[in-house]
PDB file of N, CA and C in Angstrom:
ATOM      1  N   UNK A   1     -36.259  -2.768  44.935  1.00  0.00           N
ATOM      2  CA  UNK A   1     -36.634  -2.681  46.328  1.00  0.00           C
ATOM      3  C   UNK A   1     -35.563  -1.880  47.069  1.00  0.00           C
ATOM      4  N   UNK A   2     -35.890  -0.852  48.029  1.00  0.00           N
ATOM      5  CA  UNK A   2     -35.070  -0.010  48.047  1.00  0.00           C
ATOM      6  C   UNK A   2     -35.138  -0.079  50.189  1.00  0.00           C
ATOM      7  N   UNK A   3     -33.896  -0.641  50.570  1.00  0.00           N
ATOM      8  CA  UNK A   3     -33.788  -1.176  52.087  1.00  0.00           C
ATOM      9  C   UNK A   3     -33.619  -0.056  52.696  1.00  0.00           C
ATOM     10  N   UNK A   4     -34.155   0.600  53.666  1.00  0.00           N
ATOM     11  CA  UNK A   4     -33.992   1.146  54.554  1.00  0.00           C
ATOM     12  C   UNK A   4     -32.778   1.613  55.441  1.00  0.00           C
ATOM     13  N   UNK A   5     -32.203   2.298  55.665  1.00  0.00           N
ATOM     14  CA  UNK A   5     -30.867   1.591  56.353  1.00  0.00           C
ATOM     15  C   UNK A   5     -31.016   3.141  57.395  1.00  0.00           C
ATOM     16  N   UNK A   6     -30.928   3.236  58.543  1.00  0.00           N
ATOM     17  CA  UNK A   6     -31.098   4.030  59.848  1.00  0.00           C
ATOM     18  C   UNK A   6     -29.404   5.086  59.351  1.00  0.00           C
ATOM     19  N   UNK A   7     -29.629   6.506  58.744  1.00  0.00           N
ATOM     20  CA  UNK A   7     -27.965   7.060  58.897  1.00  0.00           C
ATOM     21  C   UNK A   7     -27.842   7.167  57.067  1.00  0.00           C
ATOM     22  N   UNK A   8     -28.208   6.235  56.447  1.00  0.00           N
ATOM     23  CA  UNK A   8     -28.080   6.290  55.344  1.00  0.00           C
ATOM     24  C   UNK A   8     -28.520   8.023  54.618  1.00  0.00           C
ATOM     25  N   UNK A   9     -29.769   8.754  55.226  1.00  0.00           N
ATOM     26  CA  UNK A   9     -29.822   9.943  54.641  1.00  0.00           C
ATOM     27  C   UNK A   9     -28.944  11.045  55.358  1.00  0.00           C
ATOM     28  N   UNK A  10     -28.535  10.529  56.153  1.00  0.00           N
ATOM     29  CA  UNK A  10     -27.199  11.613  56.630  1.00  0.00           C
ATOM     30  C   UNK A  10     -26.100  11.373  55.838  1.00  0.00           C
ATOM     31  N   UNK A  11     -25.481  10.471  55.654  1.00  0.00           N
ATOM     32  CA  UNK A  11     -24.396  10.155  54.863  1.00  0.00           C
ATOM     33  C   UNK A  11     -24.892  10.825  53.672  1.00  0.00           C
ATOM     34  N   UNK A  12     -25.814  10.759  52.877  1.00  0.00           N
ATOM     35  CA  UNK A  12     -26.053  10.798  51.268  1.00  0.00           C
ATOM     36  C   UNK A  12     -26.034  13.021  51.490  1.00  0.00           C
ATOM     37  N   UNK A  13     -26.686  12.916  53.058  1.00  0.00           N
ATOM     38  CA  UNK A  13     -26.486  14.410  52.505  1.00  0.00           C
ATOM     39  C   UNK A  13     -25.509  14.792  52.865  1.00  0.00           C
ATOM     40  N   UNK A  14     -24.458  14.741  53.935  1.00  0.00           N
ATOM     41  CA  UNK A  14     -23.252  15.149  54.180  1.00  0.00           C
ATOM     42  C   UNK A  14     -22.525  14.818  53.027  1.00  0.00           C
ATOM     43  N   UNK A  15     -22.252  13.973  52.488  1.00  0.00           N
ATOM     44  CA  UNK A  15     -21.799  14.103  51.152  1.00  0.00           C
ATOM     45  C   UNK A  15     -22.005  15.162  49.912  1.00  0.00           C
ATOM     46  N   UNK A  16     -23.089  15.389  49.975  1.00  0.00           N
ATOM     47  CA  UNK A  16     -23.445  16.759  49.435  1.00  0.00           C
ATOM     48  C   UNK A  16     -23.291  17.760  49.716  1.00  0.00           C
ATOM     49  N   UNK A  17     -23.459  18.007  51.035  1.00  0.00           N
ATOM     50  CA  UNK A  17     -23.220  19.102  51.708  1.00  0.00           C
ATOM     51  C   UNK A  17     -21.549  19.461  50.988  1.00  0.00           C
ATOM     52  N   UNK A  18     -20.883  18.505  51.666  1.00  0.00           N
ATOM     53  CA  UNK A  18     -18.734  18.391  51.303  1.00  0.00           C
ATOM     54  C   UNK A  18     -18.409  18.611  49.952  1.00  0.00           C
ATOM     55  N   UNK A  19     -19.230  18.009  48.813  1.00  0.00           N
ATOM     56  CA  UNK A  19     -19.367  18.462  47.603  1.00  0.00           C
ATOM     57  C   UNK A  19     -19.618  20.000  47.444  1.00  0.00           C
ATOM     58  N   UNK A  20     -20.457  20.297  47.742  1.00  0.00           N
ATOM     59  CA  UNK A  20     -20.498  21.865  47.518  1.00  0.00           C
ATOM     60  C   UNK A  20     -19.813  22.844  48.114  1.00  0.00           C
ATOM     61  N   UNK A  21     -19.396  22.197  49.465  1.00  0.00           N
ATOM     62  CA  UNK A  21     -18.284  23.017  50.269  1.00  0.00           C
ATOM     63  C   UNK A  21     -17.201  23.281  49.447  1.00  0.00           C
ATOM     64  N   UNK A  22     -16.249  21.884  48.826  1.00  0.00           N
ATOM     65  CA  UNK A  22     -15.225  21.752  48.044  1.00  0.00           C
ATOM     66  C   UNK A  22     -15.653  22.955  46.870  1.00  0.00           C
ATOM     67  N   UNK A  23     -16.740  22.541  46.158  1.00  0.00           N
ATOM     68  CA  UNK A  23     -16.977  23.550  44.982  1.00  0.00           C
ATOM     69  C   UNK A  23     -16.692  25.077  44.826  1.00  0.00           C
ATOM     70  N   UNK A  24     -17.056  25.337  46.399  1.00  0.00           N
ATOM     71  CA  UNK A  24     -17.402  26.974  47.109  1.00  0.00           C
ATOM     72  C   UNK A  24     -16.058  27.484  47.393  1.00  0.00           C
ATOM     73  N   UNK A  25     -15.250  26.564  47.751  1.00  0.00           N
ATOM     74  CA  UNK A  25     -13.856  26.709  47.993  1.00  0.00           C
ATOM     75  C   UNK A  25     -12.445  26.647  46.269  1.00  0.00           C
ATOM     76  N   UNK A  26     -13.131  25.891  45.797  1.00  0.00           N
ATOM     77  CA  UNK A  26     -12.296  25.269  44.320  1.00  0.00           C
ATOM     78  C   UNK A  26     -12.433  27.314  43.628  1.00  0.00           C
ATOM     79  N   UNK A  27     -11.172  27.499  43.539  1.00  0.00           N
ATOM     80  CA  UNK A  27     -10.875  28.972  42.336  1.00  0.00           C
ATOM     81  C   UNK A  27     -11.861  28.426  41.032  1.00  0.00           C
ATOM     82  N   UNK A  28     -12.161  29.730  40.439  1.00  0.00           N
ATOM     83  CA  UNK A  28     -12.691  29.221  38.673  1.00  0.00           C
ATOM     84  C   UNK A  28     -11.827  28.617  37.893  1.00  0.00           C
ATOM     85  N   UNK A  29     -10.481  29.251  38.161  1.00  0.00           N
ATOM     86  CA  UNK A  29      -9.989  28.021  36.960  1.00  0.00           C
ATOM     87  C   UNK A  29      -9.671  26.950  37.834  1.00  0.00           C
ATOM     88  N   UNK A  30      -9.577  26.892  38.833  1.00  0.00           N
ATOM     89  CA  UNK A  30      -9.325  24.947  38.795  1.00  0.00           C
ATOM     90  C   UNK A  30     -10.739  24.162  38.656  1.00  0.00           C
ATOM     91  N   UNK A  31     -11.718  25.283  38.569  1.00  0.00           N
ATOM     92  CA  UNK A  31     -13.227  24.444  38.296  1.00  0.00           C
ATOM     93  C   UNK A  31     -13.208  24.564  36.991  1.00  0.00           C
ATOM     94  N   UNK A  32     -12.503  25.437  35.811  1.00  0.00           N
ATOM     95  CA  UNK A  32     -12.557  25.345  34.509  1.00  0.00           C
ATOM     96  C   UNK A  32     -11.661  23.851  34.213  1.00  0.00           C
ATOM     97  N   UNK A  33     -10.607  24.041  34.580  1.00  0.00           N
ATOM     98  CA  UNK A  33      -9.542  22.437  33.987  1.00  0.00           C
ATOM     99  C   UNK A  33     -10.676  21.537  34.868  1.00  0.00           C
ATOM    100  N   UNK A  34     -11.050  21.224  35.713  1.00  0.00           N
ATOM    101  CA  UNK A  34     -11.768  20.078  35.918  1.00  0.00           C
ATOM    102  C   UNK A  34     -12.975  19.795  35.024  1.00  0.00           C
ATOM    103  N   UNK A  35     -14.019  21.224  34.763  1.00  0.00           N
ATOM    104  CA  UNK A  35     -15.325  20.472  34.032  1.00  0.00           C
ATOM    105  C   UNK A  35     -14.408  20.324  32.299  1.00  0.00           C
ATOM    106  N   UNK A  36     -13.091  20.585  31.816  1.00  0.00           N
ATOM    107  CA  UNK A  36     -12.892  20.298  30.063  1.00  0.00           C
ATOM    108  C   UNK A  36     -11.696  18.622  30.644  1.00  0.00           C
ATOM    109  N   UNK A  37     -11.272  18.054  31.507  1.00  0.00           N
ATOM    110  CA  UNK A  37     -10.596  16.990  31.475  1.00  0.00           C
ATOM    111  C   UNK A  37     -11.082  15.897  31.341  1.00  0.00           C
ATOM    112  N   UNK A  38     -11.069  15.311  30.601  1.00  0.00           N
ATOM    113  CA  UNK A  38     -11.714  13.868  30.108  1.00  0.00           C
ATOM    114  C   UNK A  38     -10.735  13.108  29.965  1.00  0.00           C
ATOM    115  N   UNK A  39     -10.883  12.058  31.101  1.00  0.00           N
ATOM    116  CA  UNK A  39      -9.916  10.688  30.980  1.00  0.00           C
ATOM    117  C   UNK A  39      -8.694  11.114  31.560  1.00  0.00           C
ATOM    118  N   UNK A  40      -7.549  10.925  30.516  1.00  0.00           N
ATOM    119  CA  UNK A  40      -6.140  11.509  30.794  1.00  0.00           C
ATOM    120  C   UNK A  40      -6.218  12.114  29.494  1.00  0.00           C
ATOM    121  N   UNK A  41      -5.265  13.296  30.031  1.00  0.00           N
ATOM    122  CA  UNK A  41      -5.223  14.552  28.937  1.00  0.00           C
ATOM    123  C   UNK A  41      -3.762  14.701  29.397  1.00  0.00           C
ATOM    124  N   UNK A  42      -3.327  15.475  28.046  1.00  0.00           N
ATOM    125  CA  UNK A  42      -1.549  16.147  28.095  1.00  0.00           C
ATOM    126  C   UNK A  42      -2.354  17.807  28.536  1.00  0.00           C
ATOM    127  N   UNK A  43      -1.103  18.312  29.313  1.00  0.00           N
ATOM    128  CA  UNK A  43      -1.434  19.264  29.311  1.00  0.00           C
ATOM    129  C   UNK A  43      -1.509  20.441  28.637  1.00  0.00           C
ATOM    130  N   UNK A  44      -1.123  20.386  27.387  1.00  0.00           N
ATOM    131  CA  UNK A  44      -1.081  21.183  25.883  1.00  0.00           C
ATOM    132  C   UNK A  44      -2.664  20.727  25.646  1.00  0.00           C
ATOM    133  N   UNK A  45      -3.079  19.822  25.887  1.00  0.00           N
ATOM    134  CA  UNK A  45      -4.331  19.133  25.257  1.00  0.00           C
ATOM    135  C   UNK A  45      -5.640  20.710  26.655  1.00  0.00           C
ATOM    136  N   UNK A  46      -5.339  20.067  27.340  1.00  0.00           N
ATOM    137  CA  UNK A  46      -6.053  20.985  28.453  1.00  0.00           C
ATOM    138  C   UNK A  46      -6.176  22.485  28.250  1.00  0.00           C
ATOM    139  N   UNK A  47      -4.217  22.888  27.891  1.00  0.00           N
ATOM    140  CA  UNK A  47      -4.047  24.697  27.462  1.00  0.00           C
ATOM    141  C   UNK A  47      -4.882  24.976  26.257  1.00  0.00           C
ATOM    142  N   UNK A  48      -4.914  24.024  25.569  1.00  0.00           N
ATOM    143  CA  UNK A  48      -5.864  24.394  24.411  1.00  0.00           C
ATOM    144  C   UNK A  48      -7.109  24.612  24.469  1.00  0.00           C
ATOM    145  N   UNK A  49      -8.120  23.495  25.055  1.00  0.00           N
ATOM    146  CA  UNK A  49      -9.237  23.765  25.225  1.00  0.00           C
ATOM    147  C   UNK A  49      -9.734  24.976  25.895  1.00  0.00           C
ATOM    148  N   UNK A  50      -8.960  25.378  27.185  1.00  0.00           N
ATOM    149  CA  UNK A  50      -9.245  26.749  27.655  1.00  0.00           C
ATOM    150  C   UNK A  50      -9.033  27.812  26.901  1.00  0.00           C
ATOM    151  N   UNK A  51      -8.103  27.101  25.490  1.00  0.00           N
ATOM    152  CA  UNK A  51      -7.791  28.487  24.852  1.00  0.00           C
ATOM    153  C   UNK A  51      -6.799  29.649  25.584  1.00  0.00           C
ATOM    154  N   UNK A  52      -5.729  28.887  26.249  1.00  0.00           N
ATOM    155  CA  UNK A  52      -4.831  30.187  27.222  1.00  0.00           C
ATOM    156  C   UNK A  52      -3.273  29.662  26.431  1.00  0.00           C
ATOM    157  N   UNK A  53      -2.961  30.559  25.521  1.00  0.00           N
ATOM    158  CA  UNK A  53      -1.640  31.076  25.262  1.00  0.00           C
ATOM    159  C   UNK A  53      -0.350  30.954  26.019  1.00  0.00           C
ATOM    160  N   UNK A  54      -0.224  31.495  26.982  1.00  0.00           N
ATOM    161  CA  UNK A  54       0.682  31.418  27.770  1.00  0.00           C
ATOM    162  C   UNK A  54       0.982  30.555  28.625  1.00  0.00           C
ATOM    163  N   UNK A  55       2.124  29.179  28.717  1.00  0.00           N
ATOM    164  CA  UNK A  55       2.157  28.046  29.256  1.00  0.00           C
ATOM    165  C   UNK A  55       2.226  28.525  31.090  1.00  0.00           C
ATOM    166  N   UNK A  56       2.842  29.023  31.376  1.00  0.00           N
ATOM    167  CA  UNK A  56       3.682  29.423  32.626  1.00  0.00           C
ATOM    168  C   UNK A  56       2.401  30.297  33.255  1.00  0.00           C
ATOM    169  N   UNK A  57       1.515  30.824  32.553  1.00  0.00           N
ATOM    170  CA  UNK A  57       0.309  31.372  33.165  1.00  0.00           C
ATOM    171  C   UNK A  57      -0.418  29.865  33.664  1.00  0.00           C
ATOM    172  N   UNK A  58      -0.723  29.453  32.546  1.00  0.00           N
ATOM    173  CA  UNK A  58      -1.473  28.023  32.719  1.00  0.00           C
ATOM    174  C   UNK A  58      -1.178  27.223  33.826  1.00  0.00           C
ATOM    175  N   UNK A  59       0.193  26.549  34.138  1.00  0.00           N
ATOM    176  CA  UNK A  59       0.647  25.891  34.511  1.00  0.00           C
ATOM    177  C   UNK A  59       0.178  26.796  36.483  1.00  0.00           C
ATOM    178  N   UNK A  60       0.514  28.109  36.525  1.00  0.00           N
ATOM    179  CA  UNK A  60       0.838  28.742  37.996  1.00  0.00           C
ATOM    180  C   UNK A  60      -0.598  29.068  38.365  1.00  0.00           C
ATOM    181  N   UNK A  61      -1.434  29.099  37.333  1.00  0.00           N
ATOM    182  CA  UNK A  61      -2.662  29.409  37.907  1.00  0.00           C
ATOM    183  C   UNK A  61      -4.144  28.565  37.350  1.00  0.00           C
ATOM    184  N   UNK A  62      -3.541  27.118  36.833  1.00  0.00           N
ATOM    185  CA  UNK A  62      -4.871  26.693  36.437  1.00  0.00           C
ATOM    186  C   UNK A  62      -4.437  24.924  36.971  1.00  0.00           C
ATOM    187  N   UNK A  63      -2.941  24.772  36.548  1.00  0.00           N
ATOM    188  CA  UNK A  63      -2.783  22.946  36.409  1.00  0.00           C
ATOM    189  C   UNK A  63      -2.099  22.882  37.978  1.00  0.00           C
ATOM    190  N   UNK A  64      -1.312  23.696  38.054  1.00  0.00           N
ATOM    191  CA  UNK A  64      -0.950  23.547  39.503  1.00  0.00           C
ATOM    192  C   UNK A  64      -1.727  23.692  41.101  1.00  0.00           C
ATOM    193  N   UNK A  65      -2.788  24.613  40.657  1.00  0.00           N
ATOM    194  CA  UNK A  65      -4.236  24.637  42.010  1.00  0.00           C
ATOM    195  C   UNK A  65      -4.125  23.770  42.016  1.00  0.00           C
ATOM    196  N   UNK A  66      -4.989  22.950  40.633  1.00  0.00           N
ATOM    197  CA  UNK A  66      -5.720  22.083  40.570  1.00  0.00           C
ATOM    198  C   UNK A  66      -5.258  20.698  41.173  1.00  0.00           C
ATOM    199  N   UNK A  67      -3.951  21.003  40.852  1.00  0.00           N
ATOM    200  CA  UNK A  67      -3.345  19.634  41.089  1.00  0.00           C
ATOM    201  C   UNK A  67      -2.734  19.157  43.017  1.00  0.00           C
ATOM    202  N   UNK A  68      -2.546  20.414  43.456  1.00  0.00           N
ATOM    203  CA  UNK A  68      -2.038  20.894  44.583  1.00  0.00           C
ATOM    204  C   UNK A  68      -3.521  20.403  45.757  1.00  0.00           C
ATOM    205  N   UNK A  69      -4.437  21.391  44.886  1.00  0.00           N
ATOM    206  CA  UNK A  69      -6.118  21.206  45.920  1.00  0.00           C
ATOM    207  C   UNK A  69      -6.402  19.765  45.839  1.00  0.00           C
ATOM    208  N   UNK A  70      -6.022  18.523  45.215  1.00  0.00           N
ATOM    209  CA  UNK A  70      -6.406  17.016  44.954  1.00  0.00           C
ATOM    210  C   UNK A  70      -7.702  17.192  44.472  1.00  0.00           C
ATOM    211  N   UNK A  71      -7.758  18.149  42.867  1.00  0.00           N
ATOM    212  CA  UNK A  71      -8.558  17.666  42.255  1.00  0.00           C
ATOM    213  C   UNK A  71      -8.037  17.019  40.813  1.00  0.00           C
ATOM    214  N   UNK A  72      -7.050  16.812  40.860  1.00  0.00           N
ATOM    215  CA  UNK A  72      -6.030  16.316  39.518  1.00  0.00           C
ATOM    216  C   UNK A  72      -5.150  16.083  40.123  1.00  0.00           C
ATOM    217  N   UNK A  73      -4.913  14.819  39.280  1.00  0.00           N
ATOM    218  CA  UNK A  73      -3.348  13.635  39.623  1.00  0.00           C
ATOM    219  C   UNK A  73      -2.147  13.818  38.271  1.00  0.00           C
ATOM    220  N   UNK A  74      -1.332  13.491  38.210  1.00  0.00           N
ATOM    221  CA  UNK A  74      -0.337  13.094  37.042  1.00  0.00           C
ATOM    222  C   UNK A  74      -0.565  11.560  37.214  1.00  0.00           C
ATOM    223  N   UNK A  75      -0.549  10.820  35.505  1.00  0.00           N
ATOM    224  CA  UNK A  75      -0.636   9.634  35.591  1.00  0.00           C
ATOM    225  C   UNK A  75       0.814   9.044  35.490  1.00  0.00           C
ATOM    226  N   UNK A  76       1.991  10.112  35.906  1.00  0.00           N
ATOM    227  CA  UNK A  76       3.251   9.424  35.907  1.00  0.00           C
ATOM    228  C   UNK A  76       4.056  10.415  37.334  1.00  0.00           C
ATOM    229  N   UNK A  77       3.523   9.861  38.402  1.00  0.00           N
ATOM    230  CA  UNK A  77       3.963  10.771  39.254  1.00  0.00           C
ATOM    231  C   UNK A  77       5.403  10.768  39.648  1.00  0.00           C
ATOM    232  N   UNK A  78       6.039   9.789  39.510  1.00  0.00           N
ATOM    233  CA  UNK A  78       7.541   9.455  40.319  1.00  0.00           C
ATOM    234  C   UNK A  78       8.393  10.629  39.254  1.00  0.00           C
ATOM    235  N   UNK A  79       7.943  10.891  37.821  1.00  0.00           N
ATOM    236  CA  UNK A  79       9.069  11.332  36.653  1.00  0.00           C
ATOM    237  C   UNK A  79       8.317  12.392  36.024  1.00  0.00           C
ATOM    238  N   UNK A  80       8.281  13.930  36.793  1.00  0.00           N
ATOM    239  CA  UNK A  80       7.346  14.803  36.688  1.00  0.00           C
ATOM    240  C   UNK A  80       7.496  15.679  35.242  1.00  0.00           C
ATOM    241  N   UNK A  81       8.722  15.463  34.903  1.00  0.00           N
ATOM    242  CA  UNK A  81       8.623  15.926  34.037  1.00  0.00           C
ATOM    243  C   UNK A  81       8.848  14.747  32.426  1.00  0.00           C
ATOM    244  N   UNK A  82       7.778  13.556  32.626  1.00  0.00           N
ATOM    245  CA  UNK A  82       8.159  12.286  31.557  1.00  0.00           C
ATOM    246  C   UNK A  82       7.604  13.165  30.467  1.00  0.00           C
ATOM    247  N   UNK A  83       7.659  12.628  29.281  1.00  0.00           N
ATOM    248  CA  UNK A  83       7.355  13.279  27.983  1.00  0.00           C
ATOM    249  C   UNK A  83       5.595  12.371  27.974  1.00  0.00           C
ATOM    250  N   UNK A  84       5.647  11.102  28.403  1.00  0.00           N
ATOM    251  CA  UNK A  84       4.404  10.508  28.580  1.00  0.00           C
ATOM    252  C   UNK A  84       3.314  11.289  29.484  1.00  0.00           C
ATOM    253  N   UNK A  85       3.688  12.071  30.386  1.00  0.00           N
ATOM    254  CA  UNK A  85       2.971  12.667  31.649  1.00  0.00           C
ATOM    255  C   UNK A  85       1.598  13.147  30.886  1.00  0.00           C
ATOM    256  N   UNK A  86       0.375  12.516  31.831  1.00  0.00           N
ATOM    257  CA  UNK A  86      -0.786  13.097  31.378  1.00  0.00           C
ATOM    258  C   UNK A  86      -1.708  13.341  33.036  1.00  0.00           C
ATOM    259  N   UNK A  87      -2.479  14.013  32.990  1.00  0.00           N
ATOM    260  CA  UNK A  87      -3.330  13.990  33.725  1.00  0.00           C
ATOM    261  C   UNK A  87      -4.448  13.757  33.803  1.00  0.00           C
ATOM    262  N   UNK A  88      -5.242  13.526  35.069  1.00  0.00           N
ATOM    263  CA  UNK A  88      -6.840  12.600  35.045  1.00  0.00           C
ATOM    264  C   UNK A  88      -7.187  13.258  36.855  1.00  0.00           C
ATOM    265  N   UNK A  89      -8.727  13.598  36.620  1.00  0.00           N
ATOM    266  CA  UNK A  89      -9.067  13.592  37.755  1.00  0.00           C
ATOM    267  C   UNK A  89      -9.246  12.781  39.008  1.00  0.00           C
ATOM    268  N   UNK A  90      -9.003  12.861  40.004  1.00  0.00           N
ATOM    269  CA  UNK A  90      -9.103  11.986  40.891  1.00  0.00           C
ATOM    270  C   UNK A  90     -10.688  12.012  41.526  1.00  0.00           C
ATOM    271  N   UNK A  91     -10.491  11.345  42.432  1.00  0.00           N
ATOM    272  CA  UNK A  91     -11.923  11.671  43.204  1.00  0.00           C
ATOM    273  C   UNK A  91     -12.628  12.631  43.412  1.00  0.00           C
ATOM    274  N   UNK A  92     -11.884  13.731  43.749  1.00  0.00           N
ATOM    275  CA  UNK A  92     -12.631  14.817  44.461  1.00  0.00           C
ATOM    276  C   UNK A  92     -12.520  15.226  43.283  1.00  0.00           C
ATOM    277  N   UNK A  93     -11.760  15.176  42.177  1.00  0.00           N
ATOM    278  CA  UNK A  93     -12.120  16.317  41.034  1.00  0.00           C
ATOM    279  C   UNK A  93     -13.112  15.811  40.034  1.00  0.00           C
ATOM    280  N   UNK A  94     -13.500  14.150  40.166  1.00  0.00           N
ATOM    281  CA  UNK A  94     -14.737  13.582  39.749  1.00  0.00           C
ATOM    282  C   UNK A  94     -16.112  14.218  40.439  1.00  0.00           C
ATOM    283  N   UNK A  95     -15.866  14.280  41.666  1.00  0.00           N
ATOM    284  CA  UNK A  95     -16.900  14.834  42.438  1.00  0.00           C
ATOM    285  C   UNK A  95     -17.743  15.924  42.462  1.00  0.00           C
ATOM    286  N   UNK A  96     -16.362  16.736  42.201  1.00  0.00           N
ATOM    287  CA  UNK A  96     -16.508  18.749  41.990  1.00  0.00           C
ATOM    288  C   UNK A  96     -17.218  18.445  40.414  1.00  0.00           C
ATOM    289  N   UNK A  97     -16.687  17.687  39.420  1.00  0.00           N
ATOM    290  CA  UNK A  97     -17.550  18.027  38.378  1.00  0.00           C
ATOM    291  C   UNK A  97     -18.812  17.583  38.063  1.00  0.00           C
ATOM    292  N   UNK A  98     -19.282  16.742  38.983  1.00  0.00           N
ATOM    293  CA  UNK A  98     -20.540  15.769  38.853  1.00  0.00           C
ATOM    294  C   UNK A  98     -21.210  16.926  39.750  1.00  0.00           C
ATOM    295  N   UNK A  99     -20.339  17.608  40.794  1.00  0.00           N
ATOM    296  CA  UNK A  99     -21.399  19.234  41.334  1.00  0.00           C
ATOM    297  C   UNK A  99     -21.818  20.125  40.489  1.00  0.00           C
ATOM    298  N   UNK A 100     -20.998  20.562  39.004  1.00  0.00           N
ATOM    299  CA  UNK A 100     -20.736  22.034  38.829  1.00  0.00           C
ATOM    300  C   UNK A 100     -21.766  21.504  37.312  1.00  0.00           C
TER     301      UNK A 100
END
């Protein structure tokens, strides 16, 4: 049974609408590292799947957007450079990929 609620189809589409805005705005590669990240990933795990060679390319133009625009978190933020450090999408980078 599905309740009625007065506002409810504005919300469901402004939400959509912001989704695709974000999308329209997100570079290709920070929309590439978002649709290959599953769960928490190392970021060697990530350079690989894109298949990009060069760490310092990777890092300035694919993990750092991404991470900068709040569509990717570090799951060890206080100790940026821990040997444990992995990353996982956050909200909006759950969002952007449930768009793309």
């Amino acid at each position: 049974m599905t309740i009625w609620r007065p506002g409810a189809q504005v919300t469901a589409q402004a939400s959509v609408q912001a989704t695709a805005q974000v999308g329209a705005q997100a570079t290709k590669e920070v929309k590439r590292v978002v649709l290959v990240l599953e769960g928490e990933m190392k970021s060697a795990e990530i350079q690989a799947i894109l298949q990009l060679k060069h760490r310092g390319y990777f890092k300035n133009n694919y993990l750092d957007p991404s991470i900068i625009e709040g569509f990717v978190e570090l799951t060890v933020p206080d100790i940026l450079k821990s040997p444990n450090q992995m990353y996982r999408l956050t909200q909006k980078g759950i969002e952007l990929k449930k768009y793309l």
